[in-house]
Structure formats: structure tokens, C-alpha cells
PDB file of N, CA and C in Angstrom:
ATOM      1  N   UNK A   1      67.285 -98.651-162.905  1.00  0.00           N
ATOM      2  CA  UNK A   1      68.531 -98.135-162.321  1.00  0.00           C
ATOM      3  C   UNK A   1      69.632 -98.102-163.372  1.00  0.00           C
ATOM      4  N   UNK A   2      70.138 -97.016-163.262  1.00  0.00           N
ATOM      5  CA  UNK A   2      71.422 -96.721-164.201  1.00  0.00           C
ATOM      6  C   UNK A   2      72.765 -97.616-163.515  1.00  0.00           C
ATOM      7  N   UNK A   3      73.556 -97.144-164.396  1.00  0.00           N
ATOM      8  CA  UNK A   3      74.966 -98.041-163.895  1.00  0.00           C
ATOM      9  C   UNK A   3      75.654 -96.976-162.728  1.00  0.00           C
ATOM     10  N   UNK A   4      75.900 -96.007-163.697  1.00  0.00           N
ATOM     11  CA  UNK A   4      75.792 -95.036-162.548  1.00  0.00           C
ATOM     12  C   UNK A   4      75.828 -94.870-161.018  1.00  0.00           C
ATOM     13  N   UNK A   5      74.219 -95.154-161.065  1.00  0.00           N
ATOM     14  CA  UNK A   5      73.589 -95.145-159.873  1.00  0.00           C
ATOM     15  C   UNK A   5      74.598 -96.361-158.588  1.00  0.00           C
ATOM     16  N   UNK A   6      74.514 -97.400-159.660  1.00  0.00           N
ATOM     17  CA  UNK A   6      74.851 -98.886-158.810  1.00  0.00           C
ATOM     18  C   UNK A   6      76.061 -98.686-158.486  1.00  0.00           C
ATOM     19  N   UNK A   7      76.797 -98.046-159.108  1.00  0.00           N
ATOM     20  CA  UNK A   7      78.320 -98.019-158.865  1.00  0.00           C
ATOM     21  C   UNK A   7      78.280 -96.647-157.724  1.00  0.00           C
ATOM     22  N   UNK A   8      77.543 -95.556-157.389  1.00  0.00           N
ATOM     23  CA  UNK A   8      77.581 -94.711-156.065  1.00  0.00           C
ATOM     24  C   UNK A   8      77.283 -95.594-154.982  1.00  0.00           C
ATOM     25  N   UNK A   9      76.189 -96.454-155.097  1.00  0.00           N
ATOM     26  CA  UNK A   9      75.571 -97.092-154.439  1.00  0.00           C
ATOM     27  C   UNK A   9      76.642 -98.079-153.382  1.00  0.00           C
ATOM     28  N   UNK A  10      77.469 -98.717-154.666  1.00  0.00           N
ATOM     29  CA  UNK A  10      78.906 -99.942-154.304  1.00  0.00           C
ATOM     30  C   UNK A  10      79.823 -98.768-153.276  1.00  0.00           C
ATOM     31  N   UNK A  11      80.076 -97.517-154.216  1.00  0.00           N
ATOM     32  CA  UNK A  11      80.720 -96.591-152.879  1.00  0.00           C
ATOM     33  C   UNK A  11      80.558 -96.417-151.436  1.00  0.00           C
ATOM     34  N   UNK A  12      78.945 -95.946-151.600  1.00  0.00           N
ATOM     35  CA  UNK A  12      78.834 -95.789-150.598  1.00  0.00           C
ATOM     36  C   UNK A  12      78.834 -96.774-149.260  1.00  0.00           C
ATOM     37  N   UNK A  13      78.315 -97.899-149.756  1.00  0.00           N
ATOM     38  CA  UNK A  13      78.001 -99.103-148.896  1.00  0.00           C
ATOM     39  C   UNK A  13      79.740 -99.648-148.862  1.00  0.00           C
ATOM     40  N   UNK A  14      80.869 -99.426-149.496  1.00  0.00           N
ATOM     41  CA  UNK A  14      82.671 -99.790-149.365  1.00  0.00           C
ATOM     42  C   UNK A  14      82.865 -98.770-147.815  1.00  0.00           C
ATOM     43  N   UNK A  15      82.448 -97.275-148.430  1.00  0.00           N
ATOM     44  CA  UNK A  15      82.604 -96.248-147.617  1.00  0.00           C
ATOM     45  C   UNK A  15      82.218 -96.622-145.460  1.00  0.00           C
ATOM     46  N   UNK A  16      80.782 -96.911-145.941  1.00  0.00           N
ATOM     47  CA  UNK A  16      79.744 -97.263-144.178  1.00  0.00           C
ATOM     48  C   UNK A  16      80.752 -98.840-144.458  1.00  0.00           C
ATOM     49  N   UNK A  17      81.125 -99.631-145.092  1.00  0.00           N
ATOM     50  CA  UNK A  17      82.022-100.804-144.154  1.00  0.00           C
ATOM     51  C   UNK A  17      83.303-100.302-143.709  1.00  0.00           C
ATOM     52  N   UNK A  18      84.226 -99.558-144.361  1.00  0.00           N
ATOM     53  CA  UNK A  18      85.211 -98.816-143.332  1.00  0.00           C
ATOM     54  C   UNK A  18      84.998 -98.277-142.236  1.00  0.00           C
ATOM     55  N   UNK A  19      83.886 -97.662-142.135  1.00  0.00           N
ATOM     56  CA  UNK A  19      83.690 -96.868-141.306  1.00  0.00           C
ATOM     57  C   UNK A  19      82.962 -98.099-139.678  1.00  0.00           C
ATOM     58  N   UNK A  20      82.178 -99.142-140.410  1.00  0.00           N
ATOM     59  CA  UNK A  20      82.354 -99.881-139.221  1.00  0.00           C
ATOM     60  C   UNK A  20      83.574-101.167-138.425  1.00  0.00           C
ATOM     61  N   UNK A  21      84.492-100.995-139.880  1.00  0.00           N
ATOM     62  CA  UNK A  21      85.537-102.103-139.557  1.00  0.00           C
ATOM     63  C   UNK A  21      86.541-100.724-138.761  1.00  0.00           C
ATOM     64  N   UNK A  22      86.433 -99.379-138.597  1.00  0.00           N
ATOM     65  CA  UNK A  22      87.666 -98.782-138.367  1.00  0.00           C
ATOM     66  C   UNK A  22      87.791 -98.907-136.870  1.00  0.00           C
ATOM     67  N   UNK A  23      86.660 -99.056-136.119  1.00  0.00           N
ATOM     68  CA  UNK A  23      86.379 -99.244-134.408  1.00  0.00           C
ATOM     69  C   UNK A  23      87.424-100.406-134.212  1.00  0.00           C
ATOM     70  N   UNK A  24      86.544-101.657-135.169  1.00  0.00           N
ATOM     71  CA  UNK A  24      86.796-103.030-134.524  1.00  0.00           C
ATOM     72  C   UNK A  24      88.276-103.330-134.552  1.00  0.00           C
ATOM     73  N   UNK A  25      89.016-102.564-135.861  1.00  0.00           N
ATOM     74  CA  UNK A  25      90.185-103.057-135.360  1.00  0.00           C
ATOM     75  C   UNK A  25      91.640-102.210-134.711  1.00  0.00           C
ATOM     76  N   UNK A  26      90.719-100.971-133.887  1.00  0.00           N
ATOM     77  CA  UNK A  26      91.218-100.178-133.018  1.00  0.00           C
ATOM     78  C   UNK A  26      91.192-100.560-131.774  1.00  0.00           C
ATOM     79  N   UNK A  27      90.136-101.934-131.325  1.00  0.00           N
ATOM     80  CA  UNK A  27      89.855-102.450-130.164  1.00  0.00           C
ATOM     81  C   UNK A  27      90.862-103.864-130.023  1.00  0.00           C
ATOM     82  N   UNK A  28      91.510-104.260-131.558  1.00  0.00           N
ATOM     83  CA  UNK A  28      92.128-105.646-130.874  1.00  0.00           C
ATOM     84  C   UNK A  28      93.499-105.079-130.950  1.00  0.00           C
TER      85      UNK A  28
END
């Protein structure tokens, strides 16, 4: 694996945790 790679990788997985913290703190 390139560095590259690891650093889309860190994006994407920052990206899908916004996307599950944006519910939770629309509900409190």
C-alpha cells in the first residue's frame, strides 16, 4: 500500500464518521 492510498482511505472512513455522527446529534 502506497501512502497515498492510506491517506484516501483516512478520508474516507473521517467522511462515513460524519455522516454517522450527523443523525445522532440532530436527535439530542
Amino acid at each position: 500500500m502506497n501512502a497515498k492510498h492510506i491517506t484516501n482511505l483516512n478520508v474516507f472512513l473521517r467522511q462515513e464518521k460524519h455522516k454517522l455522527n450527523a443523525p445522532v446529534r440532530e436527535k439530542r
